[in-house]
C-alpha atoms as a PDB file:
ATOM      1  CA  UNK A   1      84.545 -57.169  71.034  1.00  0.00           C
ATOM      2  CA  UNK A   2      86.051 -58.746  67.703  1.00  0.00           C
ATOM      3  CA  UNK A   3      88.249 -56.330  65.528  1.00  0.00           C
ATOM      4  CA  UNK A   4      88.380 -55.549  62.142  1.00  0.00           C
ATOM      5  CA  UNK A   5      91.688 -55.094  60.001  1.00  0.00           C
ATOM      6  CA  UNK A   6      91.834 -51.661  58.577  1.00  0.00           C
ATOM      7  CA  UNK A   7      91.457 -53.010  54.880  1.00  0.00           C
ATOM      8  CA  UNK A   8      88.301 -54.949  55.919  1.00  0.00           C
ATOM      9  CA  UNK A   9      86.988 -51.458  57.290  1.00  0.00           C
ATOM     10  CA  UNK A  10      87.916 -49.970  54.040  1.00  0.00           C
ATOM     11  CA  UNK A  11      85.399 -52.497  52.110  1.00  0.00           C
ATOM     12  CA  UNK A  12      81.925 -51.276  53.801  1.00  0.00           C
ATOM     13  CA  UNK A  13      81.490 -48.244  51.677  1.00  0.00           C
ATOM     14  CA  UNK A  14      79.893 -45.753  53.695  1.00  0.00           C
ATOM     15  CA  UNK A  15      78.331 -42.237  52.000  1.00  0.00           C
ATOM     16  CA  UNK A  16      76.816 -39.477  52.423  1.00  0.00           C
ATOM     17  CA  UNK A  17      73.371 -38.956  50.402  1.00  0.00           C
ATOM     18  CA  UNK A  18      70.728 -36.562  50.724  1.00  0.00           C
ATOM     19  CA  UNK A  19      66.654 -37.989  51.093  1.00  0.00           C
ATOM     20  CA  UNK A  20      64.447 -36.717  48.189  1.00  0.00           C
ATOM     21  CA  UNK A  21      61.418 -38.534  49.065  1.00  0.00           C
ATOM     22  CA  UNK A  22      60.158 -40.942  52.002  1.00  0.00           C
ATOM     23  CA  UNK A  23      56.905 -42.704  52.110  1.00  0.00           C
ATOM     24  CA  UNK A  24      54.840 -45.237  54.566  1.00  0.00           C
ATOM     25  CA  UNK A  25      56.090 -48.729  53.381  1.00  0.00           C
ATOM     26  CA  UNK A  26      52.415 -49.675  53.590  1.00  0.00           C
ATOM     27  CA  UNK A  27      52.992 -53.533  53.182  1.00  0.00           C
ATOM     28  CA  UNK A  28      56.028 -53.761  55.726  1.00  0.00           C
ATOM     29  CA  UNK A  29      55.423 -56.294  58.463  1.00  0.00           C
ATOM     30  CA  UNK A  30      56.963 -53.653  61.143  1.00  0.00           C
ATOM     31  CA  UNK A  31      56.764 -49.684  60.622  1.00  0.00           C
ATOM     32  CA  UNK A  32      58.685 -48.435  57.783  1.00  0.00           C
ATOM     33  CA  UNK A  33      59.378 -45.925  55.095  1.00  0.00           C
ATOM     34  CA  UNK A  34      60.697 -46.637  52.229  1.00  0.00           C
ATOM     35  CA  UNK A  35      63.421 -43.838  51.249  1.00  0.00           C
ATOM     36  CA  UNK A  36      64.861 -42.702  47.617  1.00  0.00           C
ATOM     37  CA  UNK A  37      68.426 -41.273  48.735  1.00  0.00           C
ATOM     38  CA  UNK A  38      70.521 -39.510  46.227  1.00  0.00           C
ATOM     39  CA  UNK A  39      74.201 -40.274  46.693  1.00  0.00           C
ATOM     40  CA  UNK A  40      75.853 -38.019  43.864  1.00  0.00           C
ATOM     41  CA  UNK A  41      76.613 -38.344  40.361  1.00  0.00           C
ATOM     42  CA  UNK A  42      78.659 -41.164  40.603  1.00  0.00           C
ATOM     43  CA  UNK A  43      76.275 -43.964  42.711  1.00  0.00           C
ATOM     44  CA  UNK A  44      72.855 -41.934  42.182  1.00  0.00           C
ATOM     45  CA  UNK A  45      69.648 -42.359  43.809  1.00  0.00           C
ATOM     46  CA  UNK A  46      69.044 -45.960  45.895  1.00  0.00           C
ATOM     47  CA  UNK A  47      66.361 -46.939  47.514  1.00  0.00           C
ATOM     48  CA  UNK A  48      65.760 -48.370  51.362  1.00  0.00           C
ATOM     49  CA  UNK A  49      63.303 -49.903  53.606  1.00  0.00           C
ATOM     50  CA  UNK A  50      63.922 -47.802  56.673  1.00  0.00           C
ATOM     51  CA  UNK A  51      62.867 -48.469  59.914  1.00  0.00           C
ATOM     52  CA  UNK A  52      62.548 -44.981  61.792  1.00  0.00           C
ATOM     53  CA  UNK A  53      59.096 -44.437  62.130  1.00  0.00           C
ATOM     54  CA  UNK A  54      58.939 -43.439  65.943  1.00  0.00           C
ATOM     55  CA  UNK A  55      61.692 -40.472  65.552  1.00  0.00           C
ATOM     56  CA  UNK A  56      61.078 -39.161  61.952  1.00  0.00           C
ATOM     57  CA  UNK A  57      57.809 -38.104  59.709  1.00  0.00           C
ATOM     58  CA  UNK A  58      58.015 -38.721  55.661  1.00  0.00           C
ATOM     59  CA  UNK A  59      57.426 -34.664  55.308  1.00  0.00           C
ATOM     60  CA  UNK A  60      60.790 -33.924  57.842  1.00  0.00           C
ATOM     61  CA  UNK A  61      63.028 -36.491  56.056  1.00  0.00           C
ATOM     62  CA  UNK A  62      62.731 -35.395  52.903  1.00  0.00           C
ATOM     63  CA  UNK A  63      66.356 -32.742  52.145  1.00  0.00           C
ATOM     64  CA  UNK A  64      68.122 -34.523  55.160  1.00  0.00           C
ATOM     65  CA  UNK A  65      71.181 -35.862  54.341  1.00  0.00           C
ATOM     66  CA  UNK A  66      72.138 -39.539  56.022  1.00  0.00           C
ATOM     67  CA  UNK A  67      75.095 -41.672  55.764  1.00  0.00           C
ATOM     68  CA  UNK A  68      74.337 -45.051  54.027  1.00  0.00           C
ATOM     69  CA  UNK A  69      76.206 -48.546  52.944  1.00  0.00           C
ATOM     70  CA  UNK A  70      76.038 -48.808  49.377  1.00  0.00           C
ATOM     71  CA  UNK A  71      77.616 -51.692  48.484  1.00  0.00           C
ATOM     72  CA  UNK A  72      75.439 -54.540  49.938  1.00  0.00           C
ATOM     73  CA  UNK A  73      74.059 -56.517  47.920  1.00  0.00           C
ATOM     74  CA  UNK A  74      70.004 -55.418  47.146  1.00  0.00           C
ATOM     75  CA  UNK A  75      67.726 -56.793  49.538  1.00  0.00           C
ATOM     76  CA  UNK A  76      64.267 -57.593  48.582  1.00  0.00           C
ATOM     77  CA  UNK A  77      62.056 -56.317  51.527  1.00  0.00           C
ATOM     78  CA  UNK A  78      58.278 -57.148  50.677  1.00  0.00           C
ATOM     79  CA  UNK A  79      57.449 -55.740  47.419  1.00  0.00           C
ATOM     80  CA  UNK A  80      60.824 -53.522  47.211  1.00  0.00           C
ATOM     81  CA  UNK A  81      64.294 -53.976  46.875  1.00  0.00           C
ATOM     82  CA  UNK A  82      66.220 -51.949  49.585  1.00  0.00           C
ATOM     83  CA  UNK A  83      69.618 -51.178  47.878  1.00  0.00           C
ATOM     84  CA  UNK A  84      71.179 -49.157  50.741  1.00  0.00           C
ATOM     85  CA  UNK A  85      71.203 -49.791  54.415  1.00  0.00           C
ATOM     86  CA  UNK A  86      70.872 -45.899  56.241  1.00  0.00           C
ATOM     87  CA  UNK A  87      72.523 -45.837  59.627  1.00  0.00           C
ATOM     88  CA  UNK A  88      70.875 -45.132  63.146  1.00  0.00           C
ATOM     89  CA  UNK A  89      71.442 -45.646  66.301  1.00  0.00           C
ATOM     90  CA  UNK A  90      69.130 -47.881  67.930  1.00  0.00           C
ATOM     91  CA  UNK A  91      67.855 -46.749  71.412  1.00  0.00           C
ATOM     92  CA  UNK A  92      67.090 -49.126  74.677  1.00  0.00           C
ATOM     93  CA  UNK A  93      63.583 -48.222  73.400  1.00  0.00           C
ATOM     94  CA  UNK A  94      64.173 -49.317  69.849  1.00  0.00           C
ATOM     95  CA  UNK A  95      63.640 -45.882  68.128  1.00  0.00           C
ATOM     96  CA  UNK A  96      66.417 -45.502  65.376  1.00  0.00           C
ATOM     97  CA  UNK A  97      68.312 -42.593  65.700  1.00  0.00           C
ATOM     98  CA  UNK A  98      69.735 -41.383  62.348  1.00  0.00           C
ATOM     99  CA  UNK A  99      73.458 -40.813  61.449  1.00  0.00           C
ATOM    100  CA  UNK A 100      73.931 -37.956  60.115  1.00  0.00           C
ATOM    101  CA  UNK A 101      76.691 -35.201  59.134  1.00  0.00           C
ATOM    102  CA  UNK A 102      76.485 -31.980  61.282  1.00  0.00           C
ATOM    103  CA  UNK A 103      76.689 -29.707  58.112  1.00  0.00           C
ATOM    104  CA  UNK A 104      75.697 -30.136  55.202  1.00  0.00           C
ATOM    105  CA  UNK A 105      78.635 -31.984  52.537  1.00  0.00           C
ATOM    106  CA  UNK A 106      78.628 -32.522  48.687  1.00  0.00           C
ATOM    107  CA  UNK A 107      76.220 -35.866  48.325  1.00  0.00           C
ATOM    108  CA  UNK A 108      78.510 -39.260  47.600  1.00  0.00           C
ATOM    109  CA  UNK A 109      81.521 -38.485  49.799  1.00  0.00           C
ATOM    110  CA  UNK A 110      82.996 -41.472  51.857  1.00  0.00           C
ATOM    111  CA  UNK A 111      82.631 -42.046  55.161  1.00  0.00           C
ATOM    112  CA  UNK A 112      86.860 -41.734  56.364  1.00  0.00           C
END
Protein backbone atom coordinates (compact mmCIF):
# COMPACT_ATOMS: atom_id res chain seq x y z
CA UNK A 1 0.00 0.00 0.00
CA UNK A 2 1.50 3.55 -0.99
CA UNK A 3 1.22 6.34 1.75
CA UNK A 4 0.19 9.66 1.75
CA UNK A 5 1.98 12.64 3.65
CA UNK A 6 -0.34 14.19 6.10
CA UNK A 7 -0.47 17.58 4.08
CA UNK A 8 -1.42 15.64 0.90
CA UNK A 9 -4.36 14.11 3.09
CA UNK A 10 -5.21 17.54 4.14
CA UNK A 11 -5.87 18.61 0.28
CA UNK A 12 -8.93 16.08 -0.52
CA UNK A 13 -11.58 18.12 1.14
CA UNK A 14 -13.97 15.84 2.52
CA UNK A 15 -17.69 17.19 3.96
CA UNK A 16 -20.49 16.47 5.27
CA UNK A 17 -23.79 17.49 3.20
CA UNK A 18 -27.23 16.56 3.53
CA UNK A 19 -29.32 15.03 0.06
CA UNK A 20 -32.33 17.26 -0.87
CA UNK A 21 -33.29 15.52 -3.92
CA UNK A 22 -32.17 12.26 -5.94
CA UNK A 23 -33.48 11.19 -9.23
CA UNK A 24 -32.97 8.16 -11.93
CA UNK A 25 -30.04 9.50 -14.13
CA UNK A 26 -32.17 8.26 -17.02
CA UNK A 27 -29.37 8.65 -19.74
CA UNK A 28 -26.47 7.03 -17.58
CA UNK A 29 -24.81 4.13 -19.35
CA UNK A 30 -24.82 2.09 -15.83
CA UNK A 31 -27.57 2.69 -12.99
CA UNK A 32 -27.45 6.00 -11.45
CA UNK A 33 -29.02 8.87 -9.64
CA UNK A 34 -28.12 11.96 -9.98
CA UNK A 35 -28.03 13.76 -6.38
CA UNK A 36 -28.34 17.69 -5.37
CA UNK A 37 -26.36 17.65 -1.90
CA UNK A 38 -26.37 20.70 0.21
CA UNK A 39 -23.03 21.23 1.92
CA UNK A 40 -23.75 24.49 4.08
CA UNK A 41 -23.63 28.06 3.57
CA UNK A 42 -20.26 28.27 2.67
CA UNK A 43 -19.89 25.48 -0.50
CA UNK A 44 -23.84 25.13 -1.09
CA UNK A 45 -25.68 22.67 -3.01
CA UNK A 46 -23.46 20.36 -5.74
CA UNK A 47 -24.56 18.03 -7.77
CA UNK A 48 -23.38 14.11 -8.46
CA UNK A 49 -23.84 11.22 -10.66
CA UNK A 50 -24.12 8.52 -8.04
CA UNK A 51 -23.89 5.09 -8.53
CA UNK A 52 -25.98 3.34 -5.64
CA UNK A 53 -28.85 2.09 -7.22
CA UNK A 54 -28.89 -1.57 -5.77
CA UNK A 55 -28.76 -0.33 -1.90
CA UNK A 56 -30.73 3.02 -1.99
CA UNK A 57 -34.28 4.32 -3.59
CA UNK A 58 -34.50 8.24 -4.76
CA UNK A 59 -37.57 8.58 -2.05
CA UNK A 60 -35.03 7.10 1.06
CA UNK A 61 -32.06 9.33 0.05
CA UNK A 62 -33.57 12.32 0.08
CA UNK A 63 -32.67 14.15 4.15
CA UNK A 64 -29.64 11.66 4.45
CA UNK A 65 -26.65 13.23 5.08
CA UNK A 66 -23.29 11.73 3.15
CA UNK A 67 -19.77 12.70 3.22
CA UNK A 68 -18.53 14.03 -0.20
CA UNK A 69 -15.12 15.44 -2.01
CA UNK A 70 -15.75 18.81 -3.04
CA UNK A 71 -12.91 19.99 -4.50
CA UNK A 72 -12.47 17.88 -7.72
CA UNK A 73 -12.64 19.36 -10.49
CA UNK A 74 -16.53 19.04 -12.23
CA UNK A 75 -16.92 16.06 -14.17
CA UNK A 76 -19.20 16.00 -17.06
CA UNK A 77 -21.11 12.61 -16.80
CA UNK A 78 -23.59 12.36 -19.88
CA UNK A 79 -25.71 15.32 -19.95
CA UNK A 80 -24.62 16.54 -16.25
CA UNK A 81 -21.78 17.79 -14.59
CA UNK A 82 -21.11 15.80 -11.31
CA UNK A 83 -19.36 18.40 -9.03
CA UNK A 84 -18.93 16.16 -5.94
CA UNK A 85 -17.82 12.61 -5.67
CA UNK A 86 -20.18 10.92 -2.49
CA UNK A 87 -18.35 8.12 -0.76
CA UNK A 88 -19.37 4.32 -0.49
CA UNK A 89 -18.02 1.42 0.09
CA UNK A 90 -18.04 -0.87 -2.69
CA UNK A 91 -19.06 -4.52 -1.87
CA UNK A 92 -17.52 -7.96 -3.50
CA UNK A 93 -20.97 -7.66 -5.17
CA UNK A 94 -20.50 -4.13 -6.38
CA UNK A 95 -23.40 -2.48 -4.39
CA UNK A 96 -22.07 0.94 -3.00
CA UNK A 97 -22.42 1.26 0.46
CA UNK A 98 -22.75 4.92 1.57
CA UNK A 99 -20.48 6.83 4.06
CA UNK A 100 -22.18 8.35 6.28
CA UNK A 101 -22.03 10.16 9.87
CA UNK A 102 -23.81 8.17 12.68
CA UNK A 103 -25.69 11.37 13.91
CA UNK A 104 -26.72 13.87 12.39
CA UNK A 105 -23.84 17.16 12.18
CA UNK A 106 -24.23 20.84 10.98
CA UNK A 107 -23.99 20.39 6.87
CA UNK A 108 -20.26 21.58 5.47
CA UNK A 109 -18.08 20.33 8.33
CA UNK A 110 -14.69 18.63 7.32
CA UNK A 111 -13.98 15.33 7.33
CA UNK A 112 -10.77 15.35 10.35
Amino acid sequence: METVSWQEFEQVDLRVGTIVTAEIFVEAHRPAYILQVDFGADIGVLKSSAQITDLYQPDELVGQQVIGVVNFPAKQIGPIQSQCLITGFPQSDGAVVLIQPERPVENGLKLA
